[in-house]
N, C-alpha and C. Protein backbone atom coordinates (compact mmCIF):
# COMPACT_ATOMS: atom_id res chain seq x y z
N UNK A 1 75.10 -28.62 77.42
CA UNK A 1 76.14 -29.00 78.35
C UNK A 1 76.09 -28.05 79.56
N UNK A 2 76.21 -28.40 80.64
CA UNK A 2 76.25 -27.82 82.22
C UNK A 2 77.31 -26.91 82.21
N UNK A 3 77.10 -25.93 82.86
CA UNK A 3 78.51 -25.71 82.99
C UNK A 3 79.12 -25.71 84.42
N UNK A 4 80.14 -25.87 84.75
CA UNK A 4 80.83 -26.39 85.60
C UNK A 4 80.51 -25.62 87.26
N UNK A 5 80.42 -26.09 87.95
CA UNK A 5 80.69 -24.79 88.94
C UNK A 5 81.38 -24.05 89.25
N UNK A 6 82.80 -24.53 89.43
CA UNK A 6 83.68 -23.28 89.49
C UNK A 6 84.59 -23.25 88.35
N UNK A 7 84.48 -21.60 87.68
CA UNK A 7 85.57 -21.25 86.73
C UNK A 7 86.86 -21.08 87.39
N UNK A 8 87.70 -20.99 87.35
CA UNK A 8 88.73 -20.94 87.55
C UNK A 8 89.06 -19.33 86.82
N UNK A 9 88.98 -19.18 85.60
CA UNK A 9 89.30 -17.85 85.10
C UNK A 9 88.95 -17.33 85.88
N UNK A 10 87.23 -17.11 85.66
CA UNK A 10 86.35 -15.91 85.93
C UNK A 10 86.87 -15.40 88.03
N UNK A 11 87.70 -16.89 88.71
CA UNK A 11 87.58 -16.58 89.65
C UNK A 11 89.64 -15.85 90.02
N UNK A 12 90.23 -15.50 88.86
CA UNK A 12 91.01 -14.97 88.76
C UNK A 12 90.99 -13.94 87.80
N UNK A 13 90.39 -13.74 87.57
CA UNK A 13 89.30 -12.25 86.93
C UNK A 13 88.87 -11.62 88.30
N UNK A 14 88.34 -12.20 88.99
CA UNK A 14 87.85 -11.09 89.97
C UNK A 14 88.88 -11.36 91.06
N UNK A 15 89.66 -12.13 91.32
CA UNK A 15 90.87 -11.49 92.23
C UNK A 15 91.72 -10.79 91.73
N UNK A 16 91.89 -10.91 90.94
CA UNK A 16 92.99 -9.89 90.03
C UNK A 16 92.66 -8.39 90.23
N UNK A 17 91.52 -8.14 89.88
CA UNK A 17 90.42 -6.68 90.21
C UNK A 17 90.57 -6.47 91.38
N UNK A 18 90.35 -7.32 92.17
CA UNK A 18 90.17 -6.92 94.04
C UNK A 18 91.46 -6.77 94.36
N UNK A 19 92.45 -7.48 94.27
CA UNK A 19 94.35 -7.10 94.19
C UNK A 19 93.99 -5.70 94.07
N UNK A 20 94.08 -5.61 92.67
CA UNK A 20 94.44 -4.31 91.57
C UNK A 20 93.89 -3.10 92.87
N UNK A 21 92.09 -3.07 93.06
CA UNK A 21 91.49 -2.01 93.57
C UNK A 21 92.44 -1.67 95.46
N UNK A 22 92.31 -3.29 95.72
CA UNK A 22 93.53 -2.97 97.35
C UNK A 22 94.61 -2.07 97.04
N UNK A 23 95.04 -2.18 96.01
CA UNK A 23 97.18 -2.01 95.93
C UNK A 23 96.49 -0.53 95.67
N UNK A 24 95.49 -0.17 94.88
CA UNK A 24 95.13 1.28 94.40
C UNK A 24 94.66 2.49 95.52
N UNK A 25 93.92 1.94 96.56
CA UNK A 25 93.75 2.45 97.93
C UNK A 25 94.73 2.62 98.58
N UNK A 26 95.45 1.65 98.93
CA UNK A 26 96.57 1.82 99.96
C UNK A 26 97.58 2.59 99.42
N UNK A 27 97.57 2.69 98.02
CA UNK A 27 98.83 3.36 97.76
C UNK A 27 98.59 4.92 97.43
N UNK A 28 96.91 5.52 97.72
CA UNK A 28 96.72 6.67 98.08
C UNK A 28 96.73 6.72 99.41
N UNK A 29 96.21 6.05 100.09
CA UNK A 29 96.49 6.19 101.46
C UNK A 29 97.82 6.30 102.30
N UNK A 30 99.00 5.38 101.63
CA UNK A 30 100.01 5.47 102.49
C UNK A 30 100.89 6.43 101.81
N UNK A 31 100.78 6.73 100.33
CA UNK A 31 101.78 7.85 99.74
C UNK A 31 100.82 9.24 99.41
N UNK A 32 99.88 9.39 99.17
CA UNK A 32 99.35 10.80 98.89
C UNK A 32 99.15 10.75 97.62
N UNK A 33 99.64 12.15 97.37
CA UNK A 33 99.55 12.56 96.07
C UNK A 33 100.39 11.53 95.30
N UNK A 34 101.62 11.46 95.88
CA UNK A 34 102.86 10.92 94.91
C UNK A 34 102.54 9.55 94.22
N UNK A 35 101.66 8.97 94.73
CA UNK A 35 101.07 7.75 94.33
C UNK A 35 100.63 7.79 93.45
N UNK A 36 100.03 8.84 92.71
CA UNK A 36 99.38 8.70 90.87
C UNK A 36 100.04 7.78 89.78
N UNK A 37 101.26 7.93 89.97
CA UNK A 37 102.28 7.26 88.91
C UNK A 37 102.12 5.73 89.00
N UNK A 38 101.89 5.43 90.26
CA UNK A 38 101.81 4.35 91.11
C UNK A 38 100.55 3.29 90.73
N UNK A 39 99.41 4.13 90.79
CA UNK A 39 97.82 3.65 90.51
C UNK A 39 97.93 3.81 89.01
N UNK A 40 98.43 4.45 88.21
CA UNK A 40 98.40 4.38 86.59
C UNK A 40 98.65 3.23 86.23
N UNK A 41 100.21 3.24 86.70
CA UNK A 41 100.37 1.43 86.50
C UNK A 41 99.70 0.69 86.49
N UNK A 42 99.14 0.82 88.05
CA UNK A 42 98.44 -0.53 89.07
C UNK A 42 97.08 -0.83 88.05
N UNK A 43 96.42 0.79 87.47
CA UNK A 43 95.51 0.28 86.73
C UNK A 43 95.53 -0.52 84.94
N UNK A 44 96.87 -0.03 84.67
CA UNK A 44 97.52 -0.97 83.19
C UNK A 44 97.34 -2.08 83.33
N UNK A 45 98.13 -2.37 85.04
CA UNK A 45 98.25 -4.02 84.97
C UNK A 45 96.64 -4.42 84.84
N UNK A 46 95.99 -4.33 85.71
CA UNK A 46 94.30 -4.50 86.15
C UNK A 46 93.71 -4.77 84.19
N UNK A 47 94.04 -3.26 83.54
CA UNK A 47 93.35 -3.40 82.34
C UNK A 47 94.12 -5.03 81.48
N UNK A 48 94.95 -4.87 81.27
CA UNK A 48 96.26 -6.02 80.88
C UNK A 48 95.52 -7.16 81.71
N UNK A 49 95.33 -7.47 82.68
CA UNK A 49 95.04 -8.69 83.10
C UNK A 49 94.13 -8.92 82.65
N UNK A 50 92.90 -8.20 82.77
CA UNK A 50 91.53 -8.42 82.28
C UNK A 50 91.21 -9.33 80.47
N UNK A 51 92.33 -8.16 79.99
CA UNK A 51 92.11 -8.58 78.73
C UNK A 51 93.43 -10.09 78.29
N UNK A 52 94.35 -10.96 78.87
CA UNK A 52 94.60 -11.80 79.01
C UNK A 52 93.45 -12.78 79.37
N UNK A 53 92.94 -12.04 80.26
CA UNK A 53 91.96 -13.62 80.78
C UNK A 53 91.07 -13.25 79.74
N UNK A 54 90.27 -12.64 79.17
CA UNK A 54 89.29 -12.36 78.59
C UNK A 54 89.37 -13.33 77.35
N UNK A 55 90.71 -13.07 76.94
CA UNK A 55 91.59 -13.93 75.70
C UNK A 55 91.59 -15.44 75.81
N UNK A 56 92.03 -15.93 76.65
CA UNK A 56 92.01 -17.05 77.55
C UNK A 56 90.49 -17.64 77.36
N UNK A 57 89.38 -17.11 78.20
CA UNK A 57 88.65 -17.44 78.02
C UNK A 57 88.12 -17.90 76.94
N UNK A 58 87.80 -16.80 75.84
CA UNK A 58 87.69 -16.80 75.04
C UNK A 58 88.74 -18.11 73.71
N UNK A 59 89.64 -18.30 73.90
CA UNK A 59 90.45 -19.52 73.22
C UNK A 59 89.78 -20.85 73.78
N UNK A 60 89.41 -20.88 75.56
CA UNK A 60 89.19 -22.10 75.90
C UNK A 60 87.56 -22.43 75.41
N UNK A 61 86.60 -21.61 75.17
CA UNK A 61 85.10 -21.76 74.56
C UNK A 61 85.65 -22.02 72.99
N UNK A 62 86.57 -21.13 72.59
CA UNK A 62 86.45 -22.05 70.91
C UNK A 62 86.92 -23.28 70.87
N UNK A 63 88.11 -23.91 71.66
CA UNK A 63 88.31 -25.01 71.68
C UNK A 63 87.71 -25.82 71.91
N UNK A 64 86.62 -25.75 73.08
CA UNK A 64 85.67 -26.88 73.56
C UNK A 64 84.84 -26.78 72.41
N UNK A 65 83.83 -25.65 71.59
CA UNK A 65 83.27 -25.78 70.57
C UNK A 65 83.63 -26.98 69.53
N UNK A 66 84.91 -26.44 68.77
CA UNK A 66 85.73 -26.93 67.79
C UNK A 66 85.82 -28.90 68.22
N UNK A 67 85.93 -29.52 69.62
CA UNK A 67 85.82 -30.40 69.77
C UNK A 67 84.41 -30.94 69.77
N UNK A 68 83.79 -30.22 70.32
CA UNK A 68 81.83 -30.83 70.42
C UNK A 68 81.55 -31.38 68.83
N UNK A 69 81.96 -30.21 67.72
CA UNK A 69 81.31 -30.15 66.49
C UNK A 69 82.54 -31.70 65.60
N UNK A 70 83.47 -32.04 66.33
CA UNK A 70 84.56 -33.25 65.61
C UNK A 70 83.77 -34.33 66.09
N UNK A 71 83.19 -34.32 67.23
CA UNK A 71 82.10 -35.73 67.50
C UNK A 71 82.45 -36.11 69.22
């Protein structure tokens, strides 16, 4: 089976990352130091998102499997 051209996850997988890495720059840039607390987060969410979609993904390949192998 082909696979599709555009994912949709994989292409909110990598905006999610490019968000995450913007909000992580600017918020050394416009606060300094004080911003650590700031980017810890920013990088939870980043890790947290990743592994949602990862999950996601991962549910939507067993499902399509699980249907191929019913007929």
């Amino acid at each position: 089976m082909a696979k599709p051209a555009f994912d949709i996850l994989r292409a909110l997988a990598i905006g999610s990352q490019a968000v995450g890495l913007t909000a992580v720059i600017t918020l050394e840039t416009v606060m300094g130091d004080a911003a650590r607390p700031w980017q810890g987060l920013t990088l939870g969410l980043m890790v947290a998102a990743a592994l949602v979609l990862a999950l996601a993904r991962t549910y939507r390949r067993n499902r399509r499997r699980k249907r191929t192998e019913r007929g």
